[in-house]
N, C-alpha and C. Protein backbone atom coordinates (compact mmCIF):
# COMPACT_ATOMS: atom_id res chain seq x y z
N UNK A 1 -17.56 3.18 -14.55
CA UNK A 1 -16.70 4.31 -14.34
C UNK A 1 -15.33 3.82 -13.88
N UNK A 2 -14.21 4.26 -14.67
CA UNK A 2 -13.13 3.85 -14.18
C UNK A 2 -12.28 4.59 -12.75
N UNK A 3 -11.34 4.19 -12.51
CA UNK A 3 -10.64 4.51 -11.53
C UNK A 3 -9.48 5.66 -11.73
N UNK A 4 -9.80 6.59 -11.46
CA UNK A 4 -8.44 7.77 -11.53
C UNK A 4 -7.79 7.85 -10.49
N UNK A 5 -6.41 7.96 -10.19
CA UNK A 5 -5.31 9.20 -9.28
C UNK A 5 -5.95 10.35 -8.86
N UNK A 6 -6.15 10.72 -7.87
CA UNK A 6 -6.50 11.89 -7.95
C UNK A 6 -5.28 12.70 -7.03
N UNK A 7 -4.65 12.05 -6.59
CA UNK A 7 -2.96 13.20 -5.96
C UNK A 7 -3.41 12.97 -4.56
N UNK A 8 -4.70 12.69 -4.35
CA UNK A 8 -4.99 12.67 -2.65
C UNK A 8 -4.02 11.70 -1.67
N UNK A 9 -3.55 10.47 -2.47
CA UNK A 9 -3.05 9.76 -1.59
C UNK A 9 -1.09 9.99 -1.37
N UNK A 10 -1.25 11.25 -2.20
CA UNK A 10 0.32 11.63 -1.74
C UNK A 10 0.71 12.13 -0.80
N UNK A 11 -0.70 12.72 0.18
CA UNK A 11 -0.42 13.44 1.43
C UNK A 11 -0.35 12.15 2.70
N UNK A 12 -0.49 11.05 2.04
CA UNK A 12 -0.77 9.66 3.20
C UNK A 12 0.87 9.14 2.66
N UNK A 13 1.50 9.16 2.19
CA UNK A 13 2.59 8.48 1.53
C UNK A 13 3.16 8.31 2.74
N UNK A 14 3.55 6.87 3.18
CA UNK A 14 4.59 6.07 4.12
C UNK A 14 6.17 6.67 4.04
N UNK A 15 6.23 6.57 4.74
CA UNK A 15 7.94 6.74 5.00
C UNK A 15 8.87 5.59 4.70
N UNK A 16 9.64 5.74 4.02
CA UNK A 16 10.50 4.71 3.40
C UNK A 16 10.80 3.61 4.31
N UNK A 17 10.50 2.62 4.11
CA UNK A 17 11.40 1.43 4.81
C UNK A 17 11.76 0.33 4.03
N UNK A 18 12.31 -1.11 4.93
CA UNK A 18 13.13 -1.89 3.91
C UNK A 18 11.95 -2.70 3.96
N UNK A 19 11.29 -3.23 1.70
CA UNK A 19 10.42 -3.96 2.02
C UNK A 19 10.00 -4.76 2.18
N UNK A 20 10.73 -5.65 2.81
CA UNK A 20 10.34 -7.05 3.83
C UNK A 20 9.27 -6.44 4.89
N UNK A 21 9.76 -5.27 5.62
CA UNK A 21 8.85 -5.81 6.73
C UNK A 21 7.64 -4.26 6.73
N UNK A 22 7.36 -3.34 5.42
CA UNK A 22 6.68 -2.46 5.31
C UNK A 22 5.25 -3.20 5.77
N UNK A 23 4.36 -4.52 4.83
CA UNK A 23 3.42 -4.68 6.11
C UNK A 23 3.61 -5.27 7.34
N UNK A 24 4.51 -5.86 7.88
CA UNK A 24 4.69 -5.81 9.25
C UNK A 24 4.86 -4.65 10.30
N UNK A 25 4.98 -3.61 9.94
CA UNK A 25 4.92 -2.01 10.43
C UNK A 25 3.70 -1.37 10.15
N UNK A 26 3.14 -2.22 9.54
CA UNK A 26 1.50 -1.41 9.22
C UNK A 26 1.17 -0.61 8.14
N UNK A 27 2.28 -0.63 7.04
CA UNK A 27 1.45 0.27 5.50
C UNK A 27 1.18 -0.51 4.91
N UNK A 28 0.13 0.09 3.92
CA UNK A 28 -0.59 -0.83 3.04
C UNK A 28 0.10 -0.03 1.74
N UNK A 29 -0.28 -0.89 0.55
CA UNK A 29 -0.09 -0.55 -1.10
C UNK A 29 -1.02 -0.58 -1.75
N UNK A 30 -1.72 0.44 -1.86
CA UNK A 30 -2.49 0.65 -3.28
C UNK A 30 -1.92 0.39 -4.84
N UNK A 31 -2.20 -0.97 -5.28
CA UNK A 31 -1.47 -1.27 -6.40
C UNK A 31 -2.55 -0.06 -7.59
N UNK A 32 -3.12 0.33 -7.53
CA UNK A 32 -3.22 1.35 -8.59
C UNK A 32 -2.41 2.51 -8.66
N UNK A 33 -2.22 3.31 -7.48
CA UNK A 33 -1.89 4.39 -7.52
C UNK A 33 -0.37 3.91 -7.31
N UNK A 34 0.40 3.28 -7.10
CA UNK A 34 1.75 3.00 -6.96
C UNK A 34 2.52 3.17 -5.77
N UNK A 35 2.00 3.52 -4.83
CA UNK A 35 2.61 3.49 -3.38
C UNK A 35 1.60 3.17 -2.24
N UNK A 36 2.95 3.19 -0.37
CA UNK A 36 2.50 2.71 -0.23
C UNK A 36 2.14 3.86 1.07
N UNK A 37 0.84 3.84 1.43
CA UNK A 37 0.01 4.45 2.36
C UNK A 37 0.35 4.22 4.12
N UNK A 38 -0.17 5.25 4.95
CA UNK A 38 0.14 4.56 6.07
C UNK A 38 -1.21 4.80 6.53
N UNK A 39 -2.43 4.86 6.58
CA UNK A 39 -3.74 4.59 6.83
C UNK A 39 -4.52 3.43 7.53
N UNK A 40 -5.59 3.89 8.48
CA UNK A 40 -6.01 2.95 9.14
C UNK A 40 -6.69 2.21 7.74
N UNK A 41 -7.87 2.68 6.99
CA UNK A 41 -9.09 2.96 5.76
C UNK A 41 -8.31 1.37 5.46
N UNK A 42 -9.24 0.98 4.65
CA UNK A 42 -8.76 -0.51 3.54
C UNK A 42 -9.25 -0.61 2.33
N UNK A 43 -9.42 1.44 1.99
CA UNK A 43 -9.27 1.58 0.54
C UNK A 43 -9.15 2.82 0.30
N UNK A 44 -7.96 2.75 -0.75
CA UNK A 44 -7.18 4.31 -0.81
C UNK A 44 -8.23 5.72 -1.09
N UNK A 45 -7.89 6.60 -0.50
CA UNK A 45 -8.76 7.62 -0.44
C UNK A 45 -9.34 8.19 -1.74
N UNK A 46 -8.30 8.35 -2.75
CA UNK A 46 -8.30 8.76 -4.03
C UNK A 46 -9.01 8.24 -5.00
N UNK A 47 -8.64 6.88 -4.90
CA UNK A 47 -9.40 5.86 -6.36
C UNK A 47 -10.39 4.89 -5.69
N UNK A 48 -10.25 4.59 -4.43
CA UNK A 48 -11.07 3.93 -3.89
C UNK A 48 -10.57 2.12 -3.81
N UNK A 49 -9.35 1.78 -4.10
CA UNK A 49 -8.74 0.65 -4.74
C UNK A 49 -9.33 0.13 -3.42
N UNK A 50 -8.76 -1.37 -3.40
CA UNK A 50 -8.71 -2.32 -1.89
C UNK A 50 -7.01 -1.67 -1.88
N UNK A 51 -6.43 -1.77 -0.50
CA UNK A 51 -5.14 -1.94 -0.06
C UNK A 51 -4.84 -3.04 -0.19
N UNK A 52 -3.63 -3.04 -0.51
CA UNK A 52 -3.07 -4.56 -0.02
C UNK A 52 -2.19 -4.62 1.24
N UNK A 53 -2.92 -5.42 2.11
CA UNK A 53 -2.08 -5.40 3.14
C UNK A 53 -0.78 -6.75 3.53
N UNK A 54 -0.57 -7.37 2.56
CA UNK A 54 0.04 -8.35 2.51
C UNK A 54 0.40 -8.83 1.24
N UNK A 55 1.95 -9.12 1.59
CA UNK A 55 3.08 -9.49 0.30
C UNK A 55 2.57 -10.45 -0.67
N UNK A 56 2.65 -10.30 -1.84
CA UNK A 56 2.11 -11.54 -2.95
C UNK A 56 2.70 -12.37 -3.16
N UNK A 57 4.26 -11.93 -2.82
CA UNK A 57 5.22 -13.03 -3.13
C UNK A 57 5.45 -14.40 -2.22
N UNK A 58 5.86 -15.58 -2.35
CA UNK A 58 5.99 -16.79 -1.06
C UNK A 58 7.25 -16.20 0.01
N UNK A 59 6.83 -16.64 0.89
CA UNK A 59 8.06 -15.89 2.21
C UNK A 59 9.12 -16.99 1.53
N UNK A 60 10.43 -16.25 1.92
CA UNK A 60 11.78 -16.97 1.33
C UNK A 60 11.90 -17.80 2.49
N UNK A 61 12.43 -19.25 2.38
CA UNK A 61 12.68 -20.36 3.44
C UNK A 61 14.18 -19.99 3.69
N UNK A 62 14.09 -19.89 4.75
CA UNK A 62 15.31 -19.41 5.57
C UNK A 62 15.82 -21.42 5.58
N UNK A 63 17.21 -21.14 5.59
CA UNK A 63 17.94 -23.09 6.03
C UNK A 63 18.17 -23.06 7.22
């Protein structure tokens, strides 16, 4: 059975911030549904995804 949207996780939708430090403030991203949550859970209500609670990308080396 696949994974649907079901609109549930638009009532959890995070408040905009700058995103460097969105998981350092505590939201997670449901890469299915396309945003990012502010929930204790560590899987979106709707589709059931994992959250991601941490950046994929390498931290930039500061000089």
């Amino acid at each position: 059975m696949g994974r649907t949207c079901k609109g549930i996780c638009l009532r959890y939708k995070a408040e905009p911030a700058p995103n460097r430090i969105r998981y350092e403030i505590g939201q997670k991203r449901c890469t299915f549904c396309g945003i990012f949550l502010d929930v204790d859970d560590s899987r979106c209500m709707c589709c059931k995804a994992v959250l991601r609670t941490k950046a994929r990308g390498k931290p930039k080396k500061f000089i």
